[in-house]
N, C-alpha and C. Protein backbone atom coordinates (compact mmCIF):
# COMPACT_ATOMS: atom_id res chain seq x y z
N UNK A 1 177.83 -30.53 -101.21
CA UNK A 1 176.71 -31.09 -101.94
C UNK A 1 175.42 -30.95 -101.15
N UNK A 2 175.18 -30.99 -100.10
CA UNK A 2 174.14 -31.11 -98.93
C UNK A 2 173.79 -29.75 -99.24
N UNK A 3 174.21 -28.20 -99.50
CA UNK A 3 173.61 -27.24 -99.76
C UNK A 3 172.50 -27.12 -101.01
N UNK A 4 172.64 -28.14 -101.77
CA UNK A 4 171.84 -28.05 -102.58
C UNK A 4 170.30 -29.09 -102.28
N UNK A 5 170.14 -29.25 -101.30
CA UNK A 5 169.04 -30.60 -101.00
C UNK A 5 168.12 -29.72 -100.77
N UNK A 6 168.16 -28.03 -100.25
CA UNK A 6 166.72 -27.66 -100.10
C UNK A 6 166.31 -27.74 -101.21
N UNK A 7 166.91 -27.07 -102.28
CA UNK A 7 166.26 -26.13 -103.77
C UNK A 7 165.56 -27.42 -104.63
N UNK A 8 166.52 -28.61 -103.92
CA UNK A 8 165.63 -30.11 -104.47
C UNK A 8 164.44 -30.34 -103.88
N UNK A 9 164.48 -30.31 -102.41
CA UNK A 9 163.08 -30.93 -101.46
C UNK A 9 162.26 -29.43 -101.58
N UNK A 10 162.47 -28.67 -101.89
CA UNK A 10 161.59 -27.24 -102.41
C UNK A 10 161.25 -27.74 -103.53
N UNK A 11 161.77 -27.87 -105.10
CA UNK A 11 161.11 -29.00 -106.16
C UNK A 11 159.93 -29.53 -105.92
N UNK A 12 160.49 -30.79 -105.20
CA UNK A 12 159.92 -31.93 -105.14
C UNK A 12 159.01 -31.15 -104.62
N UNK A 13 158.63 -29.95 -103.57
CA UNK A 13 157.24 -30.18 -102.77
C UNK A 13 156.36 -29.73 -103.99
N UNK A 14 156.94 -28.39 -104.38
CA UNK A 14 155.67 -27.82 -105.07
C UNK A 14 155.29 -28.44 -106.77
N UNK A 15 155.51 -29.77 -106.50
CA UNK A 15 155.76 -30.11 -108.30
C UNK A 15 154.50 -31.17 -107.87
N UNK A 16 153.51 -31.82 -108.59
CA UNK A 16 152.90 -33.17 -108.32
C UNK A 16 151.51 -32.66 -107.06
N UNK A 17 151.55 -33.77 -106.88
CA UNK A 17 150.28 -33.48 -106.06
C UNK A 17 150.32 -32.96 -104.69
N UNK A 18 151.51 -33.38 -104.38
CA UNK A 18 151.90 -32.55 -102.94
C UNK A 18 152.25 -30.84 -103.10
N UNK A 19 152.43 -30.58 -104.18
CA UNK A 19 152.34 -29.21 -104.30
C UNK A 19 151.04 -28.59 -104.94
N UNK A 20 150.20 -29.51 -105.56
CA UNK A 20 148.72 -28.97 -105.88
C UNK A 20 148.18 -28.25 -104.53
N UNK A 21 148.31 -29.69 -103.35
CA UNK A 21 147.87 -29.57 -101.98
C UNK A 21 148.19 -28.54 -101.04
N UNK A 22 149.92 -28.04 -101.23
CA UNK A 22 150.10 -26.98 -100.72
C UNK A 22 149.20 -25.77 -100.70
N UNK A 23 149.75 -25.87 -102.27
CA UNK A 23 148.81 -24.29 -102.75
C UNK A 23 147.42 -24.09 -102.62
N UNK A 24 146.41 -25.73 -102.58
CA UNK A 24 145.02 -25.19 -102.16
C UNK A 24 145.35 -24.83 -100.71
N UNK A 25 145.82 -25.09 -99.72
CA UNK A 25 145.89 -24.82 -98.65
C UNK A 25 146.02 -23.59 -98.28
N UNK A 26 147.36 -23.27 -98.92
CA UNK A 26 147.35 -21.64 -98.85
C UNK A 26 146.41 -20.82 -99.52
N UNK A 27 145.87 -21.18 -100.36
CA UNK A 27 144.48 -20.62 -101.13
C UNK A 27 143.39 -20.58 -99.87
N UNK A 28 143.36 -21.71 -99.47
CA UNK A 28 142.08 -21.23 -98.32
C UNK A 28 142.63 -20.86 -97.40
N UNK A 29 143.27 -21.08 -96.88
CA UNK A 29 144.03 -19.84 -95.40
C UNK A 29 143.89 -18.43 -96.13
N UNK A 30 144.41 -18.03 -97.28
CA UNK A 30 144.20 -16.21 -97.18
C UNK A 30 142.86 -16.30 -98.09
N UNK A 31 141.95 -17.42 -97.95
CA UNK A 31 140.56 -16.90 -98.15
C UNK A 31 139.63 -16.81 -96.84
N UNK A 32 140.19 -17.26 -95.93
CA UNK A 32 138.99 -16.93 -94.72
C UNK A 32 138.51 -16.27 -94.17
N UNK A 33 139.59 -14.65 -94.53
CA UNK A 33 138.74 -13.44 -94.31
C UNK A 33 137.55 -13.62 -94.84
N UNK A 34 137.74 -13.44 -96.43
CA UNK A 34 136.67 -13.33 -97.32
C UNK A 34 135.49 -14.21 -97.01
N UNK A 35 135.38 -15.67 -96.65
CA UNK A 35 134.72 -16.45 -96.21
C UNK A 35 133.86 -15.84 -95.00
N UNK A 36 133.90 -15.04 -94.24
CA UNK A 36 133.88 -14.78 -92.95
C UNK A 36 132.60 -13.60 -93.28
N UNK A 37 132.94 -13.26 -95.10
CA UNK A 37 131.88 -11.70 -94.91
C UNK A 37 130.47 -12.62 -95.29
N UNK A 38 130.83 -13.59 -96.21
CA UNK A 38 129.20 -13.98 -96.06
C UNK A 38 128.80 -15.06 -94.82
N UNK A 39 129.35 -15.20 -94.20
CA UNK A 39 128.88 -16.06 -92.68
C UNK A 39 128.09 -14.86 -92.29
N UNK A 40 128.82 -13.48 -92.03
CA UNK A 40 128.25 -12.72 -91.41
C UNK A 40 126.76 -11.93 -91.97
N UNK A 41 126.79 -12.35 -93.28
CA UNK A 41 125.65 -11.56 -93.89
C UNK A 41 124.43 -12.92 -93.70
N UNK A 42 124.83 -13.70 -94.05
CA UNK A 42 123.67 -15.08 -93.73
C UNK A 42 123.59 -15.52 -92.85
N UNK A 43 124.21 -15.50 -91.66
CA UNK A 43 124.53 -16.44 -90.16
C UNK A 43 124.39 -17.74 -90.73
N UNK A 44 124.83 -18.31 -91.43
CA UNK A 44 125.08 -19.45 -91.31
C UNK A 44 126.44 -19.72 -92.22
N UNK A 45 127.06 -21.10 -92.16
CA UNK A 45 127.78 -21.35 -92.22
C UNK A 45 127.69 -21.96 -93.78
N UNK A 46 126.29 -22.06 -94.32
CA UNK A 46 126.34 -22.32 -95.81
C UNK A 46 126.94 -21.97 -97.16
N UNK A 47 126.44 -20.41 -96.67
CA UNK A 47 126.93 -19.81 -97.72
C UNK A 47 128.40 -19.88 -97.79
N UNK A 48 129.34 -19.69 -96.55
CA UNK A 48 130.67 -20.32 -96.62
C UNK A 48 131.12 -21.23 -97.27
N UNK A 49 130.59 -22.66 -96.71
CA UNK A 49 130.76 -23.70 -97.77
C UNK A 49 130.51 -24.02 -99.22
N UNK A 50 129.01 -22.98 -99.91
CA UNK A 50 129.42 -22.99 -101.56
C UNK A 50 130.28 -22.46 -101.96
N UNK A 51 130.72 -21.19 -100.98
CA UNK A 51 132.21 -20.86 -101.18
C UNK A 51 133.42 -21.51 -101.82
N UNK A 52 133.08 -22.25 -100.52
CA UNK A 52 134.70 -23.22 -100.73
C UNK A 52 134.29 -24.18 -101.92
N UNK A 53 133.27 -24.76 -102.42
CA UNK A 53 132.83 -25.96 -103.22
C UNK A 53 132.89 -24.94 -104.35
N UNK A 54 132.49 -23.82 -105.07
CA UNK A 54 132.72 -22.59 -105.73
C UNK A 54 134.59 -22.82 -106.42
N UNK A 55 135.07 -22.80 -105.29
CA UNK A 55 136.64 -22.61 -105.03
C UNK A 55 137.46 -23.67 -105.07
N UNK A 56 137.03 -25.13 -104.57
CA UNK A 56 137.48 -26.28 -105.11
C UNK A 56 137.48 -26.88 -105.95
N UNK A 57 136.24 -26.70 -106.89
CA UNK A 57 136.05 -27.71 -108.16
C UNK A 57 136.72 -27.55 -109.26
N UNK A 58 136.88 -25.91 -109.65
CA UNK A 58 138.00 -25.25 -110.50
C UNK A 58 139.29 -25.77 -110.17
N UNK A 59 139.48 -25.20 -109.32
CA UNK A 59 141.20 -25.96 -108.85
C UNK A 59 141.87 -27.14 -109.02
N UNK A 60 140.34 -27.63 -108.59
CA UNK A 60 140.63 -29.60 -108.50
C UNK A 60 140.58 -29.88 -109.73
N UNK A 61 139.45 -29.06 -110.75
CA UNK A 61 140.29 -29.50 -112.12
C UNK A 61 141.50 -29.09 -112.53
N UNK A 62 141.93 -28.03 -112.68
CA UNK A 62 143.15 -27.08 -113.26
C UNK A 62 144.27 -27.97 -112.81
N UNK A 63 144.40 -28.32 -111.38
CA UNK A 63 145.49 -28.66 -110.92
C UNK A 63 145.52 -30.45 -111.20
N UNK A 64 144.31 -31.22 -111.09
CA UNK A 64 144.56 -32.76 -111.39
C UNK A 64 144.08 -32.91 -112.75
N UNK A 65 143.39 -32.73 -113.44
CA UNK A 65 143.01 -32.83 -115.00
C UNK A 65 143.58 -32.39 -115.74
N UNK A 66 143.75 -31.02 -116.06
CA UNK A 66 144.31 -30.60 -117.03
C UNK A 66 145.61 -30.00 -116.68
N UNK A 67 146.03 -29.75 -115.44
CA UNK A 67 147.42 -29.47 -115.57
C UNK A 67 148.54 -31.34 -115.23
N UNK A 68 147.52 -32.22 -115.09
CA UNK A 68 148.12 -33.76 -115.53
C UNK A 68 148.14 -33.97 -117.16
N UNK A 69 147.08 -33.21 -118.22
CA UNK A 69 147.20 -33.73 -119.29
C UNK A 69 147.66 -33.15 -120.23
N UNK A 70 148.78 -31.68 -119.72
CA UNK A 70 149.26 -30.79 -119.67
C UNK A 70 151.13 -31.50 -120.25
N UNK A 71 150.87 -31.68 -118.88
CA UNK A 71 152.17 -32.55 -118.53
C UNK A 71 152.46 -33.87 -119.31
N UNK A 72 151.21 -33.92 -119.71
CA UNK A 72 151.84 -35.70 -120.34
C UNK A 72 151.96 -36.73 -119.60
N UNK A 73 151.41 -36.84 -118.08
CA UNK A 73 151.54 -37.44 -117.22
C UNK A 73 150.75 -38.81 -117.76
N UNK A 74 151.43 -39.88 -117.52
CA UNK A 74 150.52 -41.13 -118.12
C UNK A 74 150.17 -41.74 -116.59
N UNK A 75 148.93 -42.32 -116.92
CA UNK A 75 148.55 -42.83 -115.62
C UNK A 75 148.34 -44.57 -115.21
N UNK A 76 147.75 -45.08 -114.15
CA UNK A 76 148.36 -46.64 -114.19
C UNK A 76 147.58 -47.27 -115.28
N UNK A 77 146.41 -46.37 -115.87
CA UNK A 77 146.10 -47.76 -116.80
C UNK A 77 146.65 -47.88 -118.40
N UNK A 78 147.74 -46.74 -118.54
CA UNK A 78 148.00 -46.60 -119.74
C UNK A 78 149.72 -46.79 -119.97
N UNK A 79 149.59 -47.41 -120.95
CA UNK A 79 151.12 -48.08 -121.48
C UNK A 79 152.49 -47.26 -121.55
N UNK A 80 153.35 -47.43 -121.33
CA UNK A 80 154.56 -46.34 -121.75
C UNK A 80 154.12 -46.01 -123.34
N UNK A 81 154.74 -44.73 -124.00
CA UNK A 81 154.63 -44.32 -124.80
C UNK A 81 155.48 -45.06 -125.84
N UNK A 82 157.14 -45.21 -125.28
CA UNK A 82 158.04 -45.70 -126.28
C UNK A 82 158.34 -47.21 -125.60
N UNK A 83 158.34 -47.87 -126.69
CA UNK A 83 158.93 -49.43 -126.12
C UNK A 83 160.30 -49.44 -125.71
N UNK A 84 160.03 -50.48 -124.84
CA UNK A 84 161.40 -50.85 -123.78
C UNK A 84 161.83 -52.59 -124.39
N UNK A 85 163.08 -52.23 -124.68
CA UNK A 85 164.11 -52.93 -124.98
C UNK A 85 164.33 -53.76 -123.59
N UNK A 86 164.15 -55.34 -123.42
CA UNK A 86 164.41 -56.41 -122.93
C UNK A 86 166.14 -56.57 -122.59
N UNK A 87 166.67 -56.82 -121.60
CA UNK A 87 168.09 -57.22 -121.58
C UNK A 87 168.93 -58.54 -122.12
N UNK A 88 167.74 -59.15 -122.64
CA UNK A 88 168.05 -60.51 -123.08
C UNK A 88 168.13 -59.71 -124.72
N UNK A 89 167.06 -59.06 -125.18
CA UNK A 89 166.77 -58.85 -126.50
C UNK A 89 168.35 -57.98 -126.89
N UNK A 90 168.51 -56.98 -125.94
CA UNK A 90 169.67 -56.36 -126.59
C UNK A 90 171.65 -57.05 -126.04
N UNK A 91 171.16 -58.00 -124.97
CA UNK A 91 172.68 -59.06 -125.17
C UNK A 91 172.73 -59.50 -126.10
N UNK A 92 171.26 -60.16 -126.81
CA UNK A 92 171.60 -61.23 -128.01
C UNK A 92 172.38 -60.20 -129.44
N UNK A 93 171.79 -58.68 -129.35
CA UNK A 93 172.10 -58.11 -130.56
C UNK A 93 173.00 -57.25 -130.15
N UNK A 94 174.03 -56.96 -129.52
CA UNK A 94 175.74 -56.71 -129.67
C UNK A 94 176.63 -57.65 -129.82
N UNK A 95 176.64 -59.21 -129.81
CA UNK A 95 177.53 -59.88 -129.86
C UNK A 95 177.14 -60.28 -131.33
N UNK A 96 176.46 -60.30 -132.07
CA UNK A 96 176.00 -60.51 -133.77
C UNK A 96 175.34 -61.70 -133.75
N UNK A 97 174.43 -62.28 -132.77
CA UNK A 97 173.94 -63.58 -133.03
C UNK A 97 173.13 -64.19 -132.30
């Protein structure tokens, strides 16, 4: 049974927000070449950073907005969808009374 716990903790990483996080990560690690050609054309470090702000805001939507409302993901201020049955409500209604 233990052979199967990576393909689970592999799941779990890239699913939710810990796998949004991965993947921007790896998104900017194989962007820093690219980052690197306009440092060099502006000497400064600005144009880098609209870069990345360019490169985050998309993502940060795709990955928390719409791939949450995608999903159906309900969030803390909103109700379950289907009502939940009480344990008192459904003892009283198998015994007929």
């Amino acid at each position: 049974m233990l052979h199967h716990i990576g393909l689970i903790a592999g799941a779990a990483l890239v699913t939710g927000t810990g796998g949004n996080l991965l993947f921007f990560a790896v998104g900017l690690l194989f962007s820093i070449p690219l980052l690197r050609r306009p440092h060099r054309k502006f000497h400064t470090w600005r144009a880098p950073a609209v870069a990345l702000v360019v490169f985050t805001a998309p993502f940060s939507r795709s990955a928390f907005v719409i791939g949450s409302a995608l999903a159906g993901d309900s969030g803390p201020d909103q109700e379950p969808s289907t009502p939940t049955q009480t344990p008192t409500e459904y003892h009283g209604g198998h015994h007929g009374g």
